[in-house]
Protein backbone atom coordinates (compact mmCIF):
# COMPACT_ATOMS: atom_id res chain seq x y z
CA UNK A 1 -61.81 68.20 60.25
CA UNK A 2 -61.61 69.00 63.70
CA UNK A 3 -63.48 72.26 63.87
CA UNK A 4 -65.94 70.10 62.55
CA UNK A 5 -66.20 66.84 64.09
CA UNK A 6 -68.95 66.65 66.74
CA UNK A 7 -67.01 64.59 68.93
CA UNK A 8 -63.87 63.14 70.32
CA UNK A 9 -64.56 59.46 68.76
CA UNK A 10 -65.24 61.31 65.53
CA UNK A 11 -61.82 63.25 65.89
CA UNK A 12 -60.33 60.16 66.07
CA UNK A 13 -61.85 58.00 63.24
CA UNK A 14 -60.91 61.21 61.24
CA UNK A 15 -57.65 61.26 62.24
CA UNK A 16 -56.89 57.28 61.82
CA UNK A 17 -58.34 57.58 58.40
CA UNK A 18 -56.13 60.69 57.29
CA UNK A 19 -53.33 58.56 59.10
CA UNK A 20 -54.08 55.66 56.70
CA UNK A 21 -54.44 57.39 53.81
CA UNK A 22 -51.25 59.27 54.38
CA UNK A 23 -49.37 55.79 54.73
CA UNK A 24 -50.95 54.29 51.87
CA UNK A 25 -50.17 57.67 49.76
CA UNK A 26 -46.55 57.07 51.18
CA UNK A 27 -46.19 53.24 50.30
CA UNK A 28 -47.91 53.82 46.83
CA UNK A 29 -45.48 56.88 45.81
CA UNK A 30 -43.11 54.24 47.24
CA UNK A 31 -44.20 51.14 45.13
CA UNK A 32 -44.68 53.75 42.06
CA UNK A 33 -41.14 54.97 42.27
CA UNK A 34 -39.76 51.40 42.53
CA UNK A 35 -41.45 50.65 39.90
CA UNK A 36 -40.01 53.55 37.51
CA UNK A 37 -36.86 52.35 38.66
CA UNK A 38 -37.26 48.51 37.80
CA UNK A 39 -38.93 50.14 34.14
CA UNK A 40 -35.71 52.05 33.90
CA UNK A 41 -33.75 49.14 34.66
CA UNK A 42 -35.74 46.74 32.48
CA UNK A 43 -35.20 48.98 29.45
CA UNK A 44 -31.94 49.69 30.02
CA UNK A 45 -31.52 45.59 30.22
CA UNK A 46 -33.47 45.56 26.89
CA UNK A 47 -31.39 47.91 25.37
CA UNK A 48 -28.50 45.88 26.08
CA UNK A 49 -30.10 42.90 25.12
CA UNK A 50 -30.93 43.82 21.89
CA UNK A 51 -27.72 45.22 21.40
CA UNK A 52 -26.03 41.84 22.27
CA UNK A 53 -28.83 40.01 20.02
CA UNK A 54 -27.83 42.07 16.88
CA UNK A 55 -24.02 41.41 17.74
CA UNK A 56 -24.76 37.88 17.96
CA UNK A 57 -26.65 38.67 14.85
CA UNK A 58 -24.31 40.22 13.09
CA UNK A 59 -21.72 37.44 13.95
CA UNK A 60 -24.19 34.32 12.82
CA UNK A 61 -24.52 36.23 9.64
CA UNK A 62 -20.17 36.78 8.66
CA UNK A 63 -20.14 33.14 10.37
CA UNK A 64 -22.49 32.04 7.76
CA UNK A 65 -21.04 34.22 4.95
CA UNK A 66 -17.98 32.38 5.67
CA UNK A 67 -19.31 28.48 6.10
CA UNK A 68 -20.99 29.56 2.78
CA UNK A 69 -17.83 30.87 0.98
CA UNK A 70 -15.70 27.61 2.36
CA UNK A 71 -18.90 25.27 1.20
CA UNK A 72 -18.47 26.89 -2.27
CA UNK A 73 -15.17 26.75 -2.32
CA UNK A 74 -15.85 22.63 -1.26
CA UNK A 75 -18.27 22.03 -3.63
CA UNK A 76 -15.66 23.61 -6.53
CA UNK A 77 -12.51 21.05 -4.68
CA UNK A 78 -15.12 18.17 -5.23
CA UNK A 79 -16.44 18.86 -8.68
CA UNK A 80 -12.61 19.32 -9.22
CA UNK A 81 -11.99 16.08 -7.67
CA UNK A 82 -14.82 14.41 -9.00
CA UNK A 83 -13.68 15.60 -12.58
CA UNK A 84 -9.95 14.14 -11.99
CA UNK A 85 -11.39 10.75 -10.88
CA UNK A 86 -13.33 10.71 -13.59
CA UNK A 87 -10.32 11.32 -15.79
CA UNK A 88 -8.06 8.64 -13.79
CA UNK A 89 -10.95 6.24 -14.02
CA UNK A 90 -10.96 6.30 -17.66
CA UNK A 91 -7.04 6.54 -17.64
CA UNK A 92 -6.70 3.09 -15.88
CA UNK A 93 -9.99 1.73 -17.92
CA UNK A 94 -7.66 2.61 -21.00
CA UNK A 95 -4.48 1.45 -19.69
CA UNK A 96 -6.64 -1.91 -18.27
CA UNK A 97 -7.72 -2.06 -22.37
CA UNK A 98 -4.14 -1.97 -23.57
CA UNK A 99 -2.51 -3.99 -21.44
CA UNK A 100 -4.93 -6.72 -22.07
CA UNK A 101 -4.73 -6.50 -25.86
CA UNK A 102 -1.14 -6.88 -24.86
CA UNK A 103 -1.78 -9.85 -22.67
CA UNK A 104 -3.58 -11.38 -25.62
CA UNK A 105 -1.37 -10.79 -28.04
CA UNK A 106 1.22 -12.22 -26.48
CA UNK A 107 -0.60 -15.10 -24.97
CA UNK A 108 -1.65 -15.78 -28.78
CA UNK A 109 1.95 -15.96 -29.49
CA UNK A 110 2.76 -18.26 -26.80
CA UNK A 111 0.10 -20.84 -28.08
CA UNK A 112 1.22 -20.76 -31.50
CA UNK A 113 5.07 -20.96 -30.56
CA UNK A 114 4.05 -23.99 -27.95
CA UNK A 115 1.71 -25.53 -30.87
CA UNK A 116 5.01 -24.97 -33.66
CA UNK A 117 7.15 -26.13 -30.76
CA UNK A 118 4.63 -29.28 -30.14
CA UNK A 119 4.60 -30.49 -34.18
CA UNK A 120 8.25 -29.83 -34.17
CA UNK A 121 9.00 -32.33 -31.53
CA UNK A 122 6.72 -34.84 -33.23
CA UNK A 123 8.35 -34.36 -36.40
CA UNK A 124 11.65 -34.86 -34.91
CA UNK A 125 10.08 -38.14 -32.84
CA UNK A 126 8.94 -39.04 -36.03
CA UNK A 127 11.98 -38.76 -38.06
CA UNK A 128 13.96 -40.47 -35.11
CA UNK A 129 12.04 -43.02 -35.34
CA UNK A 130 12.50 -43.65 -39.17
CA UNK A 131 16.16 -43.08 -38.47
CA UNK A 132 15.82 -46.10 -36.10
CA UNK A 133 14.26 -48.47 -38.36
CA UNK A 134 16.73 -47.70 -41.05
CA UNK A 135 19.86 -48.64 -38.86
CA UNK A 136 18.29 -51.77 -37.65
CA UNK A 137 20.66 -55.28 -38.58
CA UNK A 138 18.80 -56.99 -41.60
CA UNK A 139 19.68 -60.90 -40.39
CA UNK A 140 18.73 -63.26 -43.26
CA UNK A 141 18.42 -67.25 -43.33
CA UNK A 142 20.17 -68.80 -46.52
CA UNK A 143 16.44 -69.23 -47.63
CA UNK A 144 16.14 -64.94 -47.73
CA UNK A 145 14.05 -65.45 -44.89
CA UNK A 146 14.46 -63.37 -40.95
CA UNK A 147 15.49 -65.89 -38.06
CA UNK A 148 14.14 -66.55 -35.39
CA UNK A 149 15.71 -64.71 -32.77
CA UNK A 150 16.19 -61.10 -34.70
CA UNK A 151 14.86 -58.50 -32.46
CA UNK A 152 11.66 -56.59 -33.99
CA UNK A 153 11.96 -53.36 -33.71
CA UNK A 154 9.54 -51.07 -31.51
CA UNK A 155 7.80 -48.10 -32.53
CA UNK A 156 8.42 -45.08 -30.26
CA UNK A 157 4.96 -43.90 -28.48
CA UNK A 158 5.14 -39.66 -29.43
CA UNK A 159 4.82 -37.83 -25.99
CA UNK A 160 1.08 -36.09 -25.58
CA UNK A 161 1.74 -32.59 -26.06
CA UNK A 162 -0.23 -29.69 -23.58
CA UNK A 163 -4.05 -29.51 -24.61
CA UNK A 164 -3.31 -25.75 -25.93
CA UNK A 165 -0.06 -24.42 -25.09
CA UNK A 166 2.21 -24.45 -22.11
CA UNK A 167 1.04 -25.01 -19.04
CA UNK A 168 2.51 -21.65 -18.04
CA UNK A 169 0.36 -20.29 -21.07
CA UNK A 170 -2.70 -22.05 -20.29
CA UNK A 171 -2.92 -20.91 -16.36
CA UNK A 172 -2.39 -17.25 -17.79
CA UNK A 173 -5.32 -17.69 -20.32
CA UNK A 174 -7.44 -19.01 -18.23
CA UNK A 175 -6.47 -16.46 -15.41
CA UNK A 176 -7.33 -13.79 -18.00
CA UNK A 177 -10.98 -14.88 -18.12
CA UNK A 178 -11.76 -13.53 -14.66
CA UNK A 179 -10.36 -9.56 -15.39
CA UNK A 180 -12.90 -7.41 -13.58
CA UNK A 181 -13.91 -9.87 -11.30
CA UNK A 182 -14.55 -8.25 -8.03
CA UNK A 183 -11.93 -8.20 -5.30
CA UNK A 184 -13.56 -10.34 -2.02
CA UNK A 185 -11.23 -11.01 1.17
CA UNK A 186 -11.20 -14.66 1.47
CA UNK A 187 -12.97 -15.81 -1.35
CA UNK A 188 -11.82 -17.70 -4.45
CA UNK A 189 -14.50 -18.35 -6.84
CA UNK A 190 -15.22 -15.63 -10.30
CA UNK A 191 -18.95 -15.99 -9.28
CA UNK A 192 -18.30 -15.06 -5.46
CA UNK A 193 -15.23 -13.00 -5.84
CA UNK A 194 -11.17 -13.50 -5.50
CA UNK A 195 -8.27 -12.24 -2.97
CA UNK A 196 -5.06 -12.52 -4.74
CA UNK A 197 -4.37 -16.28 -3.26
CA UNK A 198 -7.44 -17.09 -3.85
CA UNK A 199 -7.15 -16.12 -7.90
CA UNK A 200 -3.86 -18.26 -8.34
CA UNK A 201 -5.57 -21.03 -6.46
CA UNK A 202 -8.46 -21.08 -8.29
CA UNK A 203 -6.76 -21.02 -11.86
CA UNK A 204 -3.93 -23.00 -11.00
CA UNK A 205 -6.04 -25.91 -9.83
CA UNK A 206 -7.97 -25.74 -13.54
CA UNK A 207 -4.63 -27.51 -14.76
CA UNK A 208 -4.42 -29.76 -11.78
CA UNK A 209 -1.93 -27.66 -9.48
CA UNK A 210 -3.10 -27.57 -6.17
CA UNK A 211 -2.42 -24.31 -4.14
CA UNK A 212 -2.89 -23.45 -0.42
CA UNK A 213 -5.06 -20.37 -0.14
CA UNK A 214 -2.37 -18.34 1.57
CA UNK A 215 0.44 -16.15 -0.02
CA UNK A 216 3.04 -16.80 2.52
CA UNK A 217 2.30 -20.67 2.17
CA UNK A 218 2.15 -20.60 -1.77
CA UNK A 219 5.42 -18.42 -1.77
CA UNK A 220 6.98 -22.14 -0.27
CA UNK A 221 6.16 -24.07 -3.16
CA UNK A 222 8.11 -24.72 -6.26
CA UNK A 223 11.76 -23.04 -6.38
CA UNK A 224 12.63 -19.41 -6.45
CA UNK A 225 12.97 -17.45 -9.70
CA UNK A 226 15.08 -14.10 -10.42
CA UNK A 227 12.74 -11.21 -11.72
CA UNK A 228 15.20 -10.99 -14.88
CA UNK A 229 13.89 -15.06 -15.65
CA UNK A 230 10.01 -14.80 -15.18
CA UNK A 231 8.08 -16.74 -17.74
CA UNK A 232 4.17 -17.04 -18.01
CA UNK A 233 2.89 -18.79 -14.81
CA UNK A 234 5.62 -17.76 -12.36
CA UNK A 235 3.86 -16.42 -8.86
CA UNK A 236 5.39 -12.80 -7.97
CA UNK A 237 5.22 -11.54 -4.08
CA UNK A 238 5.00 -8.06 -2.70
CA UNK A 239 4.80 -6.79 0.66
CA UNK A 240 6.30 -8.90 2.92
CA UNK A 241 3.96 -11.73 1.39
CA UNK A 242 1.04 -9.58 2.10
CA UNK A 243 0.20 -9.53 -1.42
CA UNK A 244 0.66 -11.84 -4.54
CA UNK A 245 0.06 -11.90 -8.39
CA UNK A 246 0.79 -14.27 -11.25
CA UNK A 247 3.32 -13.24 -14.13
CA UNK A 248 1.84 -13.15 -17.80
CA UNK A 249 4.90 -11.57 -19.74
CA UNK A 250 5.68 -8.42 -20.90
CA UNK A 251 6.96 -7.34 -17.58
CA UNK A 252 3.00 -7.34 -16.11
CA UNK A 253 1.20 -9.52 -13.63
CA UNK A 254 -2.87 -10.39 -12.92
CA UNK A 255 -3.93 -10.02 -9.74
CA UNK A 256 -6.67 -8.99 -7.36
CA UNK A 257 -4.95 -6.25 -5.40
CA UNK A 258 -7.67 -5.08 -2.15
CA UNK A 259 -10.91 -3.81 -1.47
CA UNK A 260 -12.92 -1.76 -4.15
CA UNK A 261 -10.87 -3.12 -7.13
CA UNK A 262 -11.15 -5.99 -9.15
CA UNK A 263 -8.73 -8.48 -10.95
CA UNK A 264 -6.63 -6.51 -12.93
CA UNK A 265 -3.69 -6.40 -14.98
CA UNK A 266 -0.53 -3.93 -13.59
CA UNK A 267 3.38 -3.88 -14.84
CA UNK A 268 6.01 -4.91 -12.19
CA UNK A 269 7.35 -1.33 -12.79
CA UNK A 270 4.99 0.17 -11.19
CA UNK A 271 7.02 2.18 -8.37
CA UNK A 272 4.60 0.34 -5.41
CA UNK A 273 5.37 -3.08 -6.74
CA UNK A 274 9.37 -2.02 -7.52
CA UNK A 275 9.58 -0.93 -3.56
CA UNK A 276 7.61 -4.00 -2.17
CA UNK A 277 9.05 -6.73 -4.58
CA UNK A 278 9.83 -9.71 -2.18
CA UNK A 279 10.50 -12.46 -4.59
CA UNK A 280 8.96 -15.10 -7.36
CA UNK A 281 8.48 -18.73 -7.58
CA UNK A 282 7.65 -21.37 -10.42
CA UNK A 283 5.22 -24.27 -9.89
CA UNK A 284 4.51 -25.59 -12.89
């Protein structure tokens, strides 16, 4: 380039431009050999990446095996569980079945030993009475005739016997009518719902007993009862007065136990109602 330049500004142009196309050759083999080396470092981060992805991979997929095989083994536990309600369900509807064919077998024999009882007393009013008019002083007049002053004597009025039974028998029939009513806190009507106050008070007040709404306050009225002397119509406490029934005989009570259940029928020997028995009263 210099032999042939044909002058000294030439010369230099030429050698400026070699000068710049050296550096630019320089920087480019520079930026180029960067570059390998941030493509060598890239794939190397790929590689790793991918290998971390497939770990991560490979653990979503034995995590999911897993939540799979304990979902399985959940759904089985629940159709098991499901299966066992089912069966307790229709135990309890069974039991429910039994013990009120009990209940009303028993209540039936309570009305017909009240109504026997009932035309027994009038017979025997009856039969006093005759007795009474019998003895009575006969005071005659010469003439065969009754003085004046003899005392006539009066006819006993009989006493009105229950409408149907006992009164004891009566609140238990009539309590009886509400089985499967729904249990409602607070509430004390069959078309609303009952609590287990609220069920005595409402039958109890059919036969003209009034009842506070409130265990604790109904466990004040009337006078205390041994378990060993219930009779039909006696109130029975559990819990610390948390909880209440009425007594129908038989060793069982109707009641509207909690939440999700409805007035039922259970025996005192249940092992929840042995371990919270607080006490009994009678009220009628």
């Amino acid at each position: 380039m210099l032999l042939g330049a044909r002058s000294l500004n030439e010369i230099i142009d030429v050698l400026d431009a070699t000068e710049r196309i050296t550096s630019q050759d320089s920087r480019i083999a520079k930026e180029l050999k960067g570059y390998r080396k941030r493509v060598v470092l890239r794939r190397q981060q790929l590689a790793k990446a991918r290998t971390e992805q497939a770990e991560v991979v490979r653990q979503r997929a034995a995590e999911k095996e897993a939540i799979e095989g304990k979902l399985a083994e959940r759904r089985q536990l629940l159709s098991s569980v499901q299966a066992e309600v089912q069966s307790l369900v229709a135990a309890e509807r069974a039991r429910q079945a039994e013990l009120r064919r009990q209940a009303e077998a028993r209540l039936a024999q309570q009305q017909a030993a009240a109504a026997a009882q009932r035309k027994a007393e009038e017979q025997a009013q009856l039969n006093s009475d005759a007795a009474s008019d019998a003895a009575a002083p006969a005071q005659s007049t010469d003439a065969g005739s009754v003085t004046s002053d003899t005392p006539t004597p009066e006819v006993a009025t009989p006493v009105a016997p229950p409408a149907d039974a006992s009164k004891g028998a009566q609140v238990v029939a009539i309590a009886m009518q509400y089985l499967g009513i729904p249990y409602v806190w607070g509430a004390a009507s069959p078309s609303v719902g009952f609590d287990c106050s609220g069920l005595t008070m409402f039958v109890f007040n059919q036969v003209g007993v009034s009842l506070p709404h409130y265990a604790a306050a109904q466990y004040g009225m009337g006078v205390p009862v041994s378990k060993d002397q219930l009779q039909p119509g006696d109130l029975v406490f559990f819990r610390g007065l948390g909880h209440m029934g009425m007594y129908i005989g038989g060793g069982n009570f109707i009641h509207a136990p909690h939440t999700g259940d409805v007035v039922k029928i259970s025996p005192l020997s249940d092992s929840y109602y042995v371990a919270n028995w607080v006490g009994a009263r009678r009220v009628l």
